[in-house]
PDB file of N, CA and C in Angstrom:
ATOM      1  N   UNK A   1     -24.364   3.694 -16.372  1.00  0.00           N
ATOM      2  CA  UNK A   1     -23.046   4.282 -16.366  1.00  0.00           C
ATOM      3  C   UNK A   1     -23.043   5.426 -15.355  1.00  0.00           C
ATOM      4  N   UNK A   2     -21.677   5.658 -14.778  1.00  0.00           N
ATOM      5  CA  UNK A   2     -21.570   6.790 -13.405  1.00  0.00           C
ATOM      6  C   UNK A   2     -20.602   7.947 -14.027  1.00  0.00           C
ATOM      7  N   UNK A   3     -20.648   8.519 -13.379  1.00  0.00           N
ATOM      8  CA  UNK A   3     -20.062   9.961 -13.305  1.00  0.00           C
ATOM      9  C   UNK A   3     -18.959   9.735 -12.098  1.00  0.00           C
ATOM     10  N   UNK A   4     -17.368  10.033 -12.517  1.00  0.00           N
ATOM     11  CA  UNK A   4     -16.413   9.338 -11.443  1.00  0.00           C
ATOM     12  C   UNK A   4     -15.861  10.650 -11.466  1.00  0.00           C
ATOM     13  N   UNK A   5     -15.572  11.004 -10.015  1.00  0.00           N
ATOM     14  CA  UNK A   5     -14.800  11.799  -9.591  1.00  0.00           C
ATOM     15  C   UNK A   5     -13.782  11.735  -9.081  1.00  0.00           C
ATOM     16  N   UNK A   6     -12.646  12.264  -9.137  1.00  0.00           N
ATOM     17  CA  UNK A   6     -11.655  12.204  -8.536  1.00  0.00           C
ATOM     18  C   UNK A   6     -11.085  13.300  -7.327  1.00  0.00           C
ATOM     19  N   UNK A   7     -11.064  13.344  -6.504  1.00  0.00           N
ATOM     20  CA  UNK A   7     -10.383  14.815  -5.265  1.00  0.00           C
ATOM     21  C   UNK A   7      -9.014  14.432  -4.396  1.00  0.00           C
ATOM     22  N   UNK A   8      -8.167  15.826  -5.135  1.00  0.00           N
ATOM     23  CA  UNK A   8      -7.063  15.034  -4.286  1.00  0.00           C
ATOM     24  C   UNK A   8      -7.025  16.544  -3.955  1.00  0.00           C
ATOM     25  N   UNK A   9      -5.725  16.278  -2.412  1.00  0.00           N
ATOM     26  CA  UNK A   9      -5.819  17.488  -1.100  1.00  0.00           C
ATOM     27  C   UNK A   9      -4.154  17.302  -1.051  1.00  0.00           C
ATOM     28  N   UNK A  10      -4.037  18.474  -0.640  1.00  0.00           N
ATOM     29  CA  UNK A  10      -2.555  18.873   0.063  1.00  0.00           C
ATOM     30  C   UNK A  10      -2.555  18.602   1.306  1.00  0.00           C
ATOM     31  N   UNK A  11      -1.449  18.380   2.009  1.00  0.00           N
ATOM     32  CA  UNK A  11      -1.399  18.626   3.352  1.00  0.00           C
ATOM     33  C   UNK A  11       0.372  19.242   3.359  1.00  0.00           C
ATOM     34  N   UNK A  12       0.396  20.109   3.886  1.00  0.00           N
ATOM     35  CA  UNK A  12       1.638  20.874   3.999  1.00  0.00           C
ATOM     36  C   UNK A  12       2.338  21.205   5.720  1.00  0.00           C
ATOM     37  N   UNK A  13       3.512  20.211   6.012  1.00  0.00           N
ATOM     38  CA  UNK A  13       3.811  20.320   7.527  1.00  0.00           C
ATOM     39  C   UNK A  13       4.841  21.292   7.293  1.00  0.00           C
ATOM     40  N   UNK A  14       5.501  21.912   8.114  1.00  0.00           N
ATOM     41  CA  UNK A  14       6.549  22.942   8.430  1.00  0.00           C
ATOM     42  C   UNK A  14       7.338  22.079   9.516  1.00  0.00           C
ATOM     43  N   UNK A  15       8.303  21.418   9.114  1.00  0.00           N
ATOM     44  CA  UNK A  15       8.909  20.109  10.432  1.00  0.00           C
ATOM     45  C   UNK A  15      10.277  21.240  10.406  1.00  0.00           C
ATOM     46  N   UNK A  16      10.248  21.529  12.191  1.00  0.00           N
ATOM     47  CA  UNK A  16      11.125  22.475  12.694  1.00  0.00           C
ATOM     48  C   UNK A  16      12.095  21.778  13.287  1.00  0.00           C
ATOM     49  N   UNK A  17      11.655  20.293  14.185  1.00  0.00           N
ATOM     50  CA  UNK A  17      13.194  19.471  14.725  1.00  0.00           C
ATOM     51  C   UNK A  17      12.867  17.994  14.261  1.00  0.00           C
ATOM     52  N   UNK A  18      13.916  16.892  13.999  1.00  0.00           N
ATOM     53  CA  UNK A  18      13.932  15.685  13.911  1.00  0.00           C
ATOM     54  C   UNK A  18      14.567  14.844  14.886  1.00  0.00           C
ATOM     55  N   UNK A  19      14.224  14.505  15.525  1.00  0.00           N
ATOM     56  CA  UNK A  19      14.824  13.098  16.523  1.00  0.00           C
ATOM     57  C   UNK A  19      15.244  11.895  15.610  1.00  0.00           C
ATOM     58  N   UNK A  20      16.575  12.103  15.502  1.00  0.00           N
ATOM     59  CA  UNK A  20      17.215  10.518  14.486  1.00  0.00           C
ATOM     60  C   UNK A  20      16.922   9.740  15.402  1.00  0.00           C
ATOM     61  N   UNK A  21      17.670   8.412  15.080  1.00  0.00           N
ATOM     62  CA  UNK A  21      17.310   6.779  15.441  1.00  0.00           C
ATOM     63  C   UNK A  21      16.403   7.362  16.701  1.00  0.00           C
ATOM     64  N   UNK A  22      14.942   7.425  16.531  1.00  0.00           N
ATOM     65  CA  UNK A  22      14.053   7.514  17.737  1.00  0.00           C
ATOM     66  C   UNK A  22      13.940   5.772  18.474  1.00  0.00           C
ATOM     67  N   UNK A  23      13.669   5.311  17.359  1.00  0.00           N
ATOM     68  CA  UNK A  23      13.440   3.616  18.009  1.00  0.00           C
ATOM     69  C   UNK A  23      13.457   2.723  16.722  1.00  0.00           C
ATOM     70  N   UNK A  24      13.856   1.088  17.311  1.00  0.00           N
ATOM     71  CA  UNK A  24      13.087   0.411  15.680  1.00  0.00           C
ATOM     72  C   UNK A  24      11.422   0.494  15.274  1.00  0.00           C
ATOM     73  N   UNK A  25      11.252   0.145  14.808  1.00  0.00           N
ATOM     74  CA  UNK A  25       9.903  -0.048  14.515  1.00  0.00           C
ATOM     75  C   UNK A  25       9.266  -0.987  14.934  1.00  0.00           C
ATOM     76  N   UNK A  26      10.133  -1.978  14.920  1.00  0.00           N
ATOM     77  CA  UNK A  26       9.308  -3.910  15.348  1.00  0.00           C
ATOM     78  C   UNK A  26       9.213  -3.070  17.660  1.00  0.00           C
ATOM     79  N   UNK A  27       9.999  -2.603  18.056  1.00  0.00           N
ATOM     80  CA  UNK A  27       9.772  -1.833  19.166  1.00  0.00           C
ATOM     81  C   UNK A  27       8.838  -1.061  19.307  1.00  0.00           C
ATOM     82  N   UNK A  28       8.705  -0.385  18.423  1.00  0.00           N
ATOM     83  CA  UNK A  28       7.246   1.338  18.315  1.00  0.00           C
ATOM     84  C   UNK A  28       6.340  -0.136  18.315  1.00  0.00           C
ATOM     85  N   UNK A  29       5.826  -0.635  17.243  1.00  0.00           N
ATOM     86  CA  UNK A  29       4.716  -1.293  16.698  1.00  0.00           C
ATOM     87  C   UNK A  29       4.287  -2.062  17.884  1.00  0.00           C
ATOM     88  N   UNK A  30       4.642  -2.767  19.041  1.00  0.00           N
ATOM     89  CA  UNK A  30       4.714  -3.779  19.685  1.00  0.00           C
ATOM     90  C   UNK A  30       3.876  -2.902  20.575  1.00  0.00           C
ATOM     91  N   UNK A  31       3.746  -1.479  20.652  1.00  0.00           N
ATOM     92  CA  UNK A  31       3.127  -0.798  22.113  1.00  0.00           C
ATOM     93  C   UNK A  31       1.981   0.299  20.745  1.00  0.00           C
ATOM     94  N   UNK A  32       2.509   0.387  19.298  1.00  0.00           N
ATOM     95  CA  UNK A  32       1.342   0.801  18.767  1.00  0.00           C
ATOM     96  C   UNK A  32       1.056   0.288  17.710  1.00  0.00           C
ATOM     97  N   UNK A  33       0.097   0.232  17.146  1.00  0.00           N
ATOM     98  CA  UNK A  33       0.231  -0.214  15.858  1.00  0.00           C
ATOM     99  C   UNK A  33      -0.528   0.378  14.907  1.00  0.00           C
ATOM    100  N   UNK A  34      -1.150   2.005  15.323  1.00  0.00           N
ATOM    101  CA  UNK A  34      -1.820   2.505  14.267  1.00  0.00           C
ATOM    102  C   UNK A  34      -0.860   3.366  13.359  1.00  0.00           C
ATOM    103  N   UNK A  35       0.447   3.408  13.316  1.00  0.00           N
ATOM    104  CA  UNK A  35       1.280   4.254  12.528  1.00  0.00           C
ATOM    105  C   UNK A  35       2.125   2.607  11.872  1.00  0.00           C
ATOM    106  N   UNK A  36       1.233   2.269  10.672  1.00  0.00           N
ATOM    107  CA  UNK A  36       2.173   1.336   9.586  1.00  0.00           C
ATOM    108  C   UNK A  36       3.464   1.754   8.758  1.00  0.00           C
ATOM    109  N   UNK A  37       3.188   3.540   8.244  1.00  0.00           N
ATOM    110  CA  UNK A  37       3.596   3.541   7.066  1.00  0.00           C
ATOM    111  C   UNK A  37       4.423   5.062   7.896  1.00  0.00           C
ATOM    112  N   UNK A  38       5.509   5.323   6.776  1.00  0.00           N
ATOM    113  CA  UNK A  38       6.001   6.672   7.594  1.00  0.00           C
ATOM    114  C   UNK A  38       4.708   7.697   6.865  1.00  0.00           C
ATOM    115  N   UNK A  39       5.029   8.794   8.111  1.00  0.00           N
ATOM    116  CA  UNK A  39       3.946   9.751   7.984  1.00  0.00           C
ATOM    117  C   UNK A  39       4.116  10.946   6.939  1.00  0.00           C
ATOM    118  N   UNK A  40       5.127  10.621   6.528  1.00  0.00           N
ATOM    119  CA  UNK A  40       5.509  11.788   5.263  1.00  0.00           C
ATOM    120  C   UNK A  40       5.151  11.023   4.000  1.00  0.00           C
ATOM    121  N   UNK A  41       6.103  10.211   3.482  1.00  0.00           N
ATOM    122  CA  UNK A  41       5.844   9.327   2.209  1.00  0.00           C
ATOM    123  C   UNK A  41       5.423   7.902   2.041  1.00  0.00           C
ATOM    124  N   UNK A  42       4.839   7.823   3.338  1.00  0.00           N
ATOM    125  CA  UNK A  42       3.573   6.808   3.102  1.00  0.00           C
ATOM    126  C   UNK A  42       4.521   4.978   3.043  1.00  0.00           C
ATOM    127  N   UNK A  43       5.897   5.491   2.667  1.00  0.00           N
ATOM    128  CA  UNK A  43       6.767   4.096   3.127  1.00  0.00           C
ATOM    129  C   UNK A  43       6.121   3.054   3.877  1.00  0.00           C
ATOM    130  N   UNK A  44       5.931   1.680   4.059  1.00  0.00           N
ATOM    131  CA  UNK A  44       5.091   0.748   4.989  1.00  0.00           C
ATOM    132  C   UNK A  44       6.336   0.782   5.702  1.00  0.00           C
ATOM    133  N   UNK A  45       6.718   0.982   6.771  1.00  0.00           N
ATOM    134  CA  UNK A  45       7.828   0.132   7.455  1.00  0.00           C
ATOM    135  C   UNK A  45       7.996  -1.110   8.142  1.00  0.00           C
ATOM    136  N   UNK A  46       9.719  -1.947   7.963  1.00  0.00           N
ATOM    137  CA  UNK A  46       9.693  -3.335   8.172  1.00  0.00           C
ATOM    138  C   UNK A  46      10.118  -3.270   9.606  1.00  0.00           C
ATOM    139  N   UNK A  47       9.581  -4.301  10.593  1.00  0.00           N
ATOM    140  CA  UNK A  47      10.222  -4.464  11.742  1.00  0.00           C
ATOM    141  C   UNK A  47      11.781  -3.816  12.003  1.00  0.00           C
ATOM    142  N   UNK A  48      12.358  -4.497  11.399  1.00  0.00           N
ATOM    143  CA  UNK A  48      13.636  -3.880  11.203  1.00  0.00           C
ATOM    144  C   UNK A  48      14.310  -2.617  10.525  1.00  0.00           C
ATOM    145  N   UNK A  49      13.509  -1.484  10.810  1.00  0.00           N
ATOM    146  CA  UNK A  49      13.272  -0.115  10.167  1.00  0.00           C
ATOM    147  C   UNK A  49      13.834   0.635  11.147  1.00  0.00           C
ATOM    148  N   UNK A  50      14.549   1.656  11.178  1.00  0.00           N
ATOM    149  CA  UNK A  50      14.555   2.299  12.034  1.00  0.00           C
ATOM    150  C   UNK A  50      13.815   3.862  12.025  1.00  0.00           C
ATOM    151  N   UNK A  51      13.113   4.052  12.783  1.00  0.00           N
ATOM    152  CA  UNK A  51      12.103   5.249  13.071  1.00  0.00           C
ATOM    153  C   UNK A  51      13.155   6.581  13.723  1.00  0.00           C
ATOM    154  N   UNK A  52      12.334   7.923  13.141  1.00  0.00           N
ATOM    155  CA  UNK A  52      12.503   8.954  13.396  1.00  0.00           C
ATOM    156  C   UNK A  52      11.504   9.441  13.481  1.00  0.00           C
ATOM    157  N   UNK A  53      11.302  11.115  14.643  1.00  0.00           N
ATOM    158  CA  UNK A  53      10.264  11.456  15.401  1.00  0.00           C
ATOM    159  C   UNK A  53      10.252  13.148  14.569  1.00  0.00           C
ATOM    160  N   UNK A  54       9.539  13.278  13.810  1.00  0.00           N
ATOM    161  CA  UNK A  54       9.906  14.681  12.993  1.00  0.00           C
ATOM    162  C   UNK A  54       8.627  15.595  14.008  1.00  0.00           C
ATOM    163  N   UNK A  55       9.426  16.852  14.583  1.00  0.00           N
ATOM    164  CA  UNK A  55       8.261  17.378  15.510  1.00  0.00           C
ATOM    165  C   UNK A  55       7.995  19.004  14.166  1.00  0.00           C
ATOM    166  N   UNK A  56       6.848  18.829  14.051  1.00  0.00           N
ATOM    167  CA  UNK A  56       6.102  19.696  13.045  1.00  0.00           C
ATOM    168  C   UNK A  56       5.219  20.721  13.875  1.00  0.00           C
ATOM    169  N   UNK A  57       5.152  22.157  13.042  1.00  0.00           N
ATOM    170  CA  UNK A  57       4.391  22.883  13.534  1.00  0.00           C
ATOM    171  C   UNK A  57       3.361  23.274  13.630  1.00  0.00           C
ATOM    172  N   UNK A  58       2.389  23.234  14.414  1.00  0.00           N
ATOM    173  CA  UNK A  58       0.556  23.012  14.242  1.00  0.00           C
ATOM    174  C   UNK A  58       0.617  22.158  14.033  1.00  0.00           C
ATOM    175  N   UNK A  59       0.514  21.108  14.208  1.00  0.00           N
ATOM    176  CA  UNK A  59       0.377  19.557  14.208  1.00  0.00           C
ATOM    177  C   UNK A  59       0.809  18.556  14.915  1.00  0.00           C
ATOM    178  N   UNK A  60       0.427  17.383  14.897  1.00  0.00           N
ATOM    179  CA  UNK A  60       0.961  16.303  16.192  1.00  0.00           C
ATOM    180  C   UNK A  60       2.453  15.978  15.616  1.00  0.00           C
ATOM    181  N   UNK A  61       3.491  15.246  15.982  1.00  0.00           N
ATOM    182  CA  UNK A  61       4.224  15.048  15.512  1.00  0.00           C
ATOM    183  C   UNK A  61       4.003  13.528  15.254  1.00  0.00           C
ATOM    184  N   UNK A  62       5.535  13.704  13.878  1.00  0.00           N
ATOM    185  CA  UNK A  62       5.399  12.561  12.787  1.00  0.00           C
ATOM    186  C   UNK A  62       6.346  11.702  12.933  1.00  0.00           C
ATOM    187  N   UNK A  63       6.157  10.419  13.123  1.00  0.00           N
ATOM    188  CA  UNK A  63       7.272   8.682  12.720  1.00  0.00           C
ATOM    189  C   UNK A  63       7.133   9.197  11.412  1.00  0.00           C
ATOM    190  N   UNK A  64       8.707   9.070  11.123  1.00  0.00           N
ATOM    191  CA  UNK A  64       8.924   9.315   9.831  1.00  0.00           C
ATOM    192  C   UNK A  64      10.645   8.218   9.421  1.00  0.00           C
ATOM    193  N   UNK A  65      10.536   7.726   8.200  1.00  0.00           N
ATOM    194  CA  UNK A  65      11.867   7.089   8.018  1.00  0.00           C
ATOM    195  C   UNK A  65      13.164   7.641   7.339  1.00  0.00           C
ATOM    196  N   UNK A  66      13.998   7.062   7.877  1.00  0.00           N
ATOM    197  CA  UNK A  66      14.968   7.651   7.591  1.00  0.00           C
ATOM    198  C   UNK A  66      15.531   8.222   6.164  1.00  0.00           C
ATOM    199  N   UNK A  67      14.673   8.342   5.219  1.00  0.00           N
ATOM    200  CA  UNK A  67      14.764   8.817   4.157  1.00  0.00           C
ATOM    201  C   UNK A  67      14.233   9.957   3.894  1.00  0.00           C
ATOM    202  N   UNK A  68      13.384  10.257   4.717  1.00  0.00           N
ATOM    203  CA  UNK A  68      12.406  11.482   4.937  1.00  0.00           C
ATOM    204  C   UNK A  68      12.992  12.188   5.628  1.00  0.00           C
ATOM    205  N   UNK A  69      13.793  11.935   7.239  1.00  0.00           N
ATOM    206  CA  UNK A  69      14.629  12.157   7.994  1.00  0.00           C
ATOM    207  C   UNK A  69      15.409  13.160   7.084  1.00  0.00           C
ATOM    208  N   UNK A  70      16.836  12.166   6.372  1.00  0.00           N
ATOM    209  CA  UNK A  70      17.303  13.168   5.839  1.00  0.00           C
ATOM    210  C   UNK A  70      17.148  14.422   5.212  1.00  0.00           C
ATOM    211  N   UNK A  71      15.906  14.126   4.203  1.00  0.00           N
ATOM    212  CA  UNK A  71      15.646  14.948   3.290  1.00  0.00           C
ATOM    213  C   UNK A  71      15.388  16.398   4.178  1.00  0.00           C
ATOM    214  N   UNK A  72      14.653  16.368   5.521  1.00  0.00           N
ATOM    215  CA  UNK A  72      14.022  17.038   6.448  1.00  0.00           C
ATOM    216  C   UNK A  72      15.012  18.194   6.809  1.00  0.00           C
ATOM    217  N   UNK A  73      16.228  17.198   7.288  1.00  0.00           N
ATOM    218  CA  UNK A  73      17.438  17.869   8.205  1.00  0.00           C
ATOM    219  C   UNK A  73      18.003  18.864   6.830  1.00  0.00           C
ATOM    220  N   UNK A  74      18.258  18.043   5.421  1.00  0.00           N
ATOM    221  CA  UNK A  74      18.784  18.571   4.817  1.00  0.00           C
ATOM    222  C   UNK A  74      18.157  20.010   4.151  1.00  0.00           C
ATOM    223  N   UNK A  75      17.043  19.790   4.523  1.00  0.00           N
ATOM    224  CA  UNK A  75      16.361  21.270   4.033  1.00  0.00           C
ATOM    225  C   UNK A  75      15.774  22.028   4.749  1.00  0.00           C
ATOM    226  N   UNK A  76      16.164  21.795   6.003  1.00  0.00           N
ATOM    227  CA  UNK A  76      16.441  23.193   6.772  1.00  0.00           C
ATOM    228  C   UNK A  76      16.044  22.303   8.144  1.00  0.00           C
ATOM    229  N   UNK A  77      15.647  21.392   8.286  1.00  0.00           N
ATOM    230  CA  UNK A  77      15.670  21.218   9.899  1.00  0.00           C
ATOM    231  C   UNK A  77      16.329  20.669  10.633  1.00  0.00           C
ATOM    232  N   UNK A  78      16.145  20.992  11.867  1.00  0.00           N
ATOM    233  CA  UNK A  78      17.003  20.751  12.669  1.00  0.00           C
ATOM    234  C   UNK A  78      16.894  19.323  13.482  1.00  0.00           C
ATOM    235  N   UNK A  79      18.332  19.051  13.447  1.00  0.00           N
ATOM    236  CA  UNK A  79      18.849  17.379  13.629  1.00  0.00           C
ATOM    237  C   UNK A  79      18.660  17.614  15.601  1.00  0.00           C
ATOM    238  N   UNK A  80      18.057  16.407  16.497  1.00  0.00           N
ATOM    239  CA  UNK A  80      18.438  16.965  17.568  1.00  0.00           C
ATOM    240  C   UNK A  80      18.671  15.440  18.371  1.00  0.00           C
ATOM    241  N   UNK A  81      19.405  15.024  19.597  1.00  0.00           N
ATOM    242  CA  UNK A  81      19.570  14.151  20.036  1.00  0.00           C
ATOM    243  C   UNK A  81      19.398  14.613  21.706  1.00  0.00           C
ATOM    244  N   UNK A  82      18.723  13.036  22.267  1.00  0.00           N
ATOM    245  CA  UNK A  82      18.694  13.351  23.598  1.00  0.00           C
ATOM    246  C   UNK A  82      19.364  12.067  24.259  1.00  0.00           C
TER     247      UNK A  82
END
């Protein structure tokens, strides 16, 4: 018999701007394919997903879906279009 451990970690981003409809996904995936899932809540996304670019502080920035998106803009960050 073993001795089971369990360790779980935080990770805490500070996301200051969001890029809405950045691209679909079946588009992102086709040139990358190491980002499956959005980078906030772990969502798998479907080809037919549409991606957002959440730029965070001290950190690389995040594909994130549009559910995360909102939540983002709605609590304090900023929506931006180019």
């Amino acid at each position: 018999m073993g001795y089971t451990v369990e360790k779980n970690y935080t990770e805490r981003y500070e996301i200051e701007k969001v890029k809405t409809n950045f691209m679909s996904y079946k588009r992102f995936s086709a040139v990358r394919k190491d980002i499956p899932n959005c980078e906030l809540c772990d969502k798998g996304f479907q080809d037919s997903d549409n991606t957002n670019l959440a730029f965070a502080k001290k950190t690389t920035n995040k594909l994130i879906c549009d559910e995360c998106a909102s939540k983002t803009i709605e609590g304090g960050a900023e929506s931006i279009n180019w």
